[in-house]
Protein backbone atom coordinates (compact mmCIF):
# COMPACT_ATOMS: atom_id res chain seq x y z
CA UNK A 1 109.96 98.77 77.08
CA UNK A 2 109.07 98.53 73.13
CA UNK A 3 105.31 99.90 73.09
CA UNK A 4 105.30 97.52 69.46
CA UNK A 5 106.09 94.12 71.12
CA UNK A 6 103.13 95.26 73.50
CA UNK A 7 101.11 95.85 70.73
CA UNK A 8 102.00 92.42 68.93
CA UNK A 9 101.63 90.57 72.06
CA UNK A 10 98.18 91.55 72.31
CA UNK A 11 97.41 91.71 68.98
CA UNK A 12 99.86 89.40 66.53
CA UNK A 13 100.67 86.24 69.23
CA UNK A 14 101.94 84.15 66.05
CA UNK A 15 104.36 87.19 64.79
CA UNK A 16 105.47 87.38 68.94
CA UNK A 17 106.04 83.72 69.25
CA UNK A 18 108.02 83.50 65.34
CA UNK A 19 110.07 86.24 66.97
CA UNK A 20 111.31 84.03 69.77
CA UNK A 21 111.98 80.75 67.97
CA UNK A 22 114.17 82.90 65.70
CA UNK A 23 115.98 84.37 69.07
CA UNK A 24 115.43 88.15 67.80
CA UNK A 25 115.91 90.62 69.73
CA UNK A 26 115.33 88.47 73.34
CA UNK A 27 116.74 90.77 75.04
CA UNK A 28 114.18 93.31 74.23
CA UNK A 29 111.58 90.75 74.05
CA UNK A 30 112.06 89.72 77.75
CA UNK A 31 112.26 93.28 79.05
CA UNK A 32 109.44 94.27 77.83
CA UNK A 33 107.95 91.39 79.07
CA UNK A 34 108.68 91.13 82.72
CA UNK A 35 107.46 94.92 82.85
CA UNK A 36 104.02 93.65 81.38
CA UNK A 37 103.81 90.91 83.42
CA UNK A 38 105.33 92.16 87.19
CA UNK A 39 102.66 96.06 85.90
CA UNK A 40 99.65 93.87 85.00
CA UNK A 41 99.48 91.52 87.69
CA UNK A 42 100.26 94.26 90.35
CA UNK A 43 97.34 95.90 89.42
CA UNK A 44 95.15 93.02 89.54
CA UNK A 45 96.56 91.87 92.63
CA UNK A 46 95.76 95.77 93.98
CA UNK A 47 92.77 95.50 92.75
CA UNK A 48 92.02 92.25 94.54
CA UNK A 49 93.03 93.75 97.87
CA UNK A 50 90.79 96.60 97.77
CA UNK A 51 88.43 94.20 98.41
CA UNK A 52 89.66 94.56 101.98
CA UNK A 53 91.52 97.64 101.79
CA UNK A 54 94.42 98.91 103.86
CA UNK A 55 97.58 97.07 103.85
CA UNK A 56 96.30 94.67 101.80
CA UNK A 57 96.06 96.32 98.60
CA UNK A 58 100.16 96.68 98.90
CA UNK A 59 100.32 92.83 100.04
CA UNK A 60 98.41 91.70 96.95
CA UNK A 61 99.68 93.83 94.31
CA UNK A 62 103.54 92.33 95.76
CA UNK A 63 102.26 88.72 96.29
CA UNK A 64 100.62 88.17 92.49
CA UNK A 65 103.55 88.83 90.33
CA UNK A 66 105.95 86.84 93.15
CA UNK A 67 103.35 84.22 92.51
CA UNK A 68 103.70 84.33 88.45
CA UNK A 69 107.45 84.73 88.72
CA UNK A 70 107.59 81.41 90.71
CA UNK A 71 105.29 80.32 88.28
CA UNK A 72 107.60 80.81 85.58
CA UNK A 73 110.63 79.28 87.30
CA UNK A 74 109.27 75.87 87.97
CA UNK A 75 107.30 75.81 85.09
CA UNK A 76 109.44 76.21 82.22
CA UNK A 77 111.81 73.29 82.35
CA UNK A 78 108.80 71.05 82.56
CA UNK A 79 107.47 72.89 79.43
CA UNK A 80 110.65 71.91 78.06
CA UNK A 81 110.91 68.35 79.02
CA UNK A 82 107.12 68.24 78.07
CA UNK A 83 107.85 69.79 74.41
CA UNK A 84 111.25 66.99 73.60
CA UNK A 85 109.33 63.92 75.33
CA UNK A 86 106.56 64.02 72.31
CA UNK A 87 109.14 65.35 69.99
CA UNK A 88 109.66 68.44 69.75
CA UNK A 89 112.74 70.49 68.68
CA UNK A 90 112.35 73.49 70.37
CA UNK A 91 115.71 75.16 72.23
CA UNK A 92 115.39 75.61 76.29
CA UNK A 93 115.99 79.57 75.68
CA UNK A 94 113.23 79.88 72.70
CA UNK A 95 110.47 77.88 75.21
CA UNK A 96 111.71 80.40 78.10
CA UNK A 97 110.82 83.10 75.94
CA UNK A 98 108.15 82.27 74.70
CA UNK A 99 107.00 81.32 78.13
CA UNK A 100 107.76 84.77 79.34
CA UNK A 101 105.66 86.55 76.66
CA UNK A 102 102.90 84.27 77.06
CA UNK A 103 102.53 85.06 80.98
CA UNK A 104 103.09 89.01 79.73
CA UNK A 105 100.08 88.53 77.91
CA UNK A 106 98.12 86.77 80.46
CA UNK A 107 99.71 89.54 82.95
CA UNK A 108 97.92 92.09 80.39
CA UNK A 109 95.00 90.34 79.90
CA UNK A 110 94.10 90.30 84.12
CA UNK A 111 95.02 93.86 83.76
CA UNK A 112 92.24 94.32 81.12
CA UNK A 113 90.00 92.70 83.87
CA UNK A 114 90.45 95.09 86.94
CA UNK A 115 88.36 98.04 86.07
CA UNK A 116 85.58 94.72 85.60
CA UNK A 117 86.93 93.66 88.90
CA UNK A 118 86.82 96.88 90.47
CA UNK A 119 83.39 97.73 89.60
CA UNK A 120 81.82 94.47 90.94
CA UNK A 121 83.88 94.81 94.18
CA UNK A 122 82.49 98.46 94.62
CA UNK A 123 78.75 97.40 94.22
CA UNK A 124 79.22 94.92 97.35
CA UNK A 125 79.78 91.13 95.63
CA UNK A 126 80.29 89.35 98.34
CA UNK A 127 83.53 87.25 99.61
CA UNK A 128 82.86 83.69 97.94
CA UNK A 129 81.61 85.38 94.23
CA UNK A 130 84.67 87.79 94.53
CA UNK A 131 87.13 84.81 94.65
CA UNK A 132 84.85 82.73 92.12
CA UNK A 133 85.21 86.15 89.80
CA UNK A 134 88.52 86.27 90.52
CA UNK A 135 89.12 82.78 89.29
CA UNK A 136 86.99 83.43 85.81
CA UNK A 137 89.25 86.23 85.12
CA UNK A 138 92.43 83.91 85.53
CA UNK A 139 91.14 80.89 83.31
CA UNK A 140 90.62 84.07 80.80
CA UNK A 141 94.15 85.00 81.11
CA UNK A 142 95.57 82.01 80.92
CA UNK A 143 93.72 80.92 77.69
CA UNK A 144 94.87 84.13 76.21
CA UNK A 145 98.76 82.88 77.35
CA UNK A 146 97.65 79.37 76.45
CA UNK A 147 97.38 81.04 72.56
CA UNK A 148 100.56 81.90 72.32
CA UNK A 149 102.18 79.48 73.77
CA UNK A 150 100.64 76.95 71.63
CA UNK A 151 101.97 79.11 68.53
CA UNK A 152 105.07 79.10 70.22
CA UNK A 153 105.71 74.94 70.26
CA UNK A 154 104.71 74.43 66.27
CA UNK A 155 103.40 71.46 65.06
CA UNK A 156 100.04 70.49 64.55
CA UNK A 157 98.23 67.67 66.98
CA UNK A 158 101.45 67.09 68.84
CA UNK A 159 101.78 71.28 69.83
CA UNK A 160 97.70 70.70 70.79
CA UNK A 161 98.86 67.64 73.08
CA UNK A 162 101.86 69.52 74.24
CA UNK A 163 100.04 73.13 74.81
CA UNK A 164 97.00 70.93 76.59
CA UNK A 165 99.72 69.20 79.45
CA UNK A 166 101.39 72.88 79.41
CA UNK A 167 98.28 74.31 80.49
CA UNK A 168 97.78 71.77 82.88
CA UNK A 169 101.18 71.87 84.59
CA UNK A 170 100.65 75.80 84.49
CA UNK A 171 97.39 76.46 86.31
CA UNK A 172 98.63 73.26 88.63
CA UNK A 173 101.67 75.43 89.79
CA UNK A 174 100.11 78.69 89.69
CA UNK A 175 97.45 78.36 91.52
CA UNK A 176 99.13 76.20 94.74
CA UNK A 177 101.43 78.60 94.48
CA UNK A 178 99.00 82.07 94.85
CA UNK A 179 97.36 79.59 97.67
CA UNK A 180 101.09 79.42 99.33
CA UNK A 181 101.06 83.29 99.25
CA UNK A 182 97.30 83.81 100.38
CA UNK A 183 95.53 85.96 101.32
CA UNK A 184 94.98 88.49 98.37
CA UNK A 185 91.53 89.55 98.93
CA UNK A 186 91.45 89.00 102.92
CA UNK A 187 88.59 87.72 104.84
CA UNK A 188 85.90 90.04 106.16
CA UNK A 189 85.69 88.10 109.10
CA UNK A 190 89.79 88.25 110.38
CA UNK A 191 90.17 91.78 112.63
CA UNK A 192 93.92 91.64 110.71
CA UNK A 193 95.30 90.19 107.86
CA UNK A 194 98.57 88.61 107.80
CA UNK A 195 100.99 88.90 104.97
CA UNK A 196 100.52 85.20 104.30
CA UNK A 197 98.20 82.93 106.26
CA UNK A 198 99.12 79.78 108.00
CA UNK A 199 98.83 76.60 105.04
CA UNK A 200 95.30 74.56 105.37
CA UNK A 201 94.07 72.48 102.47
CA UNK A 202 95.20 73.00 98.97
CA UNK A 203 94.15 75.29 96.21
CA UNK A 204 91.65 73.08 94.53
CA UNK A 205 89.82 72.23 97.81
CA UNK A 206 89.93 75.90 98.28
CA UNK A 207 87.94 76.40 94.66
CA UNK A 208 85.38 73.57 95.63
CA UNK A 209 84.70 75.17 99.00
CA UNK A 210 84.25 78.74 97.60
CA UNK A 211 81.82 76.94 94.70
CA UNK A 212 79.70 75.24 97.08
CA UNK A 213 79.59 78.85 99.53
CA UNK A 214 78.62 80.68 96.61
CA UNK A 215 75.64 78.82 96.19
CA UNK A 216 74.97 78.55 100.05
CA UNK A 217 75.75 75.00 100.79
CA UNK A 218 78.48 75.25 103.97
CA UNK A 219 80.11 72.18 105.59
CA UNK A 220 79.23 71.99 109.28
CA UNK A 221 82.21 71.64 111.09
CA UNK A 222 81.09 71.49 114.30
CA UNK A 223 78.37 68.47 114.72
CA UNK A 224 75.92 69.39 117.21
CA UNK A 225 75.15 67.00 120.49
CA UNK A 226 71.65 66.90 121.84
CA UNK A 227 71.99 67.53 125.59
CA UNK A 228 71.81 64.63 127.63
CA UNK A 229 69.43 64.24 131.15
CA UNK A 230 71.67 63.88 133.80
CA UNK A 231 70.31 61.38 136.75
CA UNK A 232 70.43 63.16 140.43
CA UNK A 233 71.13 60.15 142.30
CA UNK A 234 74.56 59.34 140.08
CA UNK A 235 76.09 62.38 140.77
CA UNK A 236 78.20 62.13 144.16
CA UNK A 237 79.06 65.34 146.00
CA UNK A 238 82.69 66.34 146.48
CA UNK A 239 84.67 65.84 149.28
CA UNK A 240 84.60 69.44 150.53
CA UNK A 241 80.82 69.53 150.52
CA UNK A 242 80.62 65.82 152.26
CA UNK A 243 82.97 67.32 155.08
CA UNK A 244 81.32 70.49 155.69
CA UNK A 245 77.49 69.05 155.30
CA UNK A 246 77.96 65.40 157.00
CA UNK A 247 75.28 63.18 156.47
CA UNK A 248 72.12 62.87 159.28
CA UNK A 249 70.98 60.62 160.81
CA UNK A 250 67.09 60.06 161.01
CA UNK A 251 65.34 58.31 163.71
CA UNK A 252 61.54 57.84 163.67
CA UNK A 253 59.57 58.88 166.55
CA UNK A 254 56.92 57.00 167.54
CA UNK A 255 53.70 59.25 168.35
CA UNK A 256 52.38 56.81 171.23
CA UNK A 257 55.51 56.54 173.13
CA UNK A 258 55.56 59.27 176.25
């Protein structure tokens, strides 16, 4: 790990991404980067499981970078294709490095965010405005890997077209794929928190949910059913309760017969 690409990736992203369209020194370049991005986003995943605590601080800070290295694989041949569809020249190995040191940077930039994180967790925010915080902090990131990825393609409006669909196929895969691999802050309400809960919905249902509990509007799920009056006469007693009780007979007496 070269602490001078770290500083240029945080600092120089044109020098960074000039660096990997020349192809020098990618070794270096991506080992330097996967340490960034599997350190930074293991302490923001931590970081996000002390929310809950226990077990779950290990199960985040494992699940977040699995969830940006997935990222990564399905996302950078479509950031090729995307890149020679409108034109573009660039080689599959110089857009998967400069793919990789864009998510390092992102990876950097959430790590930047957990002492923020950390300190509105430990004053009490609440479930809904953790994960909407949570959120913020990854649209930040990503516009910081967004940067240098758009330095990366070249060009001038056709990188801004590609960088824009980039983006979108980026945030798209990474965030179904951190719902796959939920939870990372954990529920107050579950008594135990598996290592990945069962799939329900998708992740942008997920974000309009937590927007609209934020703000304390909640979807009833169960509709309420105003009790009905049930009528004596239609209800017939059981068969057990007919044969131990049978019916009477009544005869009327008449009061002047002897």
């Amino acid at each position: 790990m070269s602490s001078e690409i770290v500083t240029a990736l945080l600092r120089d992203p044109a020098a960074t991404a000039e660096r990997c369209r020349r192809s020098e020194g990618l070794r270096e370049l991506g080992a330097t980067a996967l340490v960034c991005l599997i350190g930074g986003a293991a302490l923001f995943g931590a970081v996000l499981g002390a929310f809950r605590g226990g077990p779950q601080i290990a199960y985040s800070a494992l699940k977040l970078p699995l969830a940006l290295l997935a990222t990564l694989v399905v996302s950078v041949p479509a950031f090729f294709a995307l890149t020679v569809a409108l034109g573009g020249r660039t080689r599959f190995g110089t857009m998967a490095g400069v793919t990789l040191m864009a998510a390092a940077r992102g990876a950097l930039v959430l790590a930047a965010c957990s002492p923020l994180l950390w300190f509105a967790l430990d004053r009490g925010l609440d479930y809904h405005a953790a994960v909407l915080l949570a959120a913020g902090m990854y649209v930040v990131a990503g516009a910081a890997a967004l940067e240098l990825l758009l330095r990366g393609i070249g060009g001038a409006l056709r990188s801004l077209v590609t960088a824009a669909l980039c983006g979108v196929v980026f945030f798209a895969v990474l965030g179904q794929t951190a719902w796959m691999l939920r939870p990372f802050l954990g529920r107050p309400s579950q008594q135990a928190v598996p290592f990945v809960r069962v799939r329900e919905g998708s992740f942008a249902d997920a974000i309009l949910q937590s927007s609209k509990s934020a703000v304390g509007i909640y979807d009833e799920s169960v509709q309420r059913v105003a009790p009905q009056r049930l009528d004596p006469s239609a209800v017939e007693p059981s068969a057990a309760v007919r044969s131990e009780y049978p019916p009477t007979t009544e005869t009327s007496v008449d009061p002047g017969v002897p």
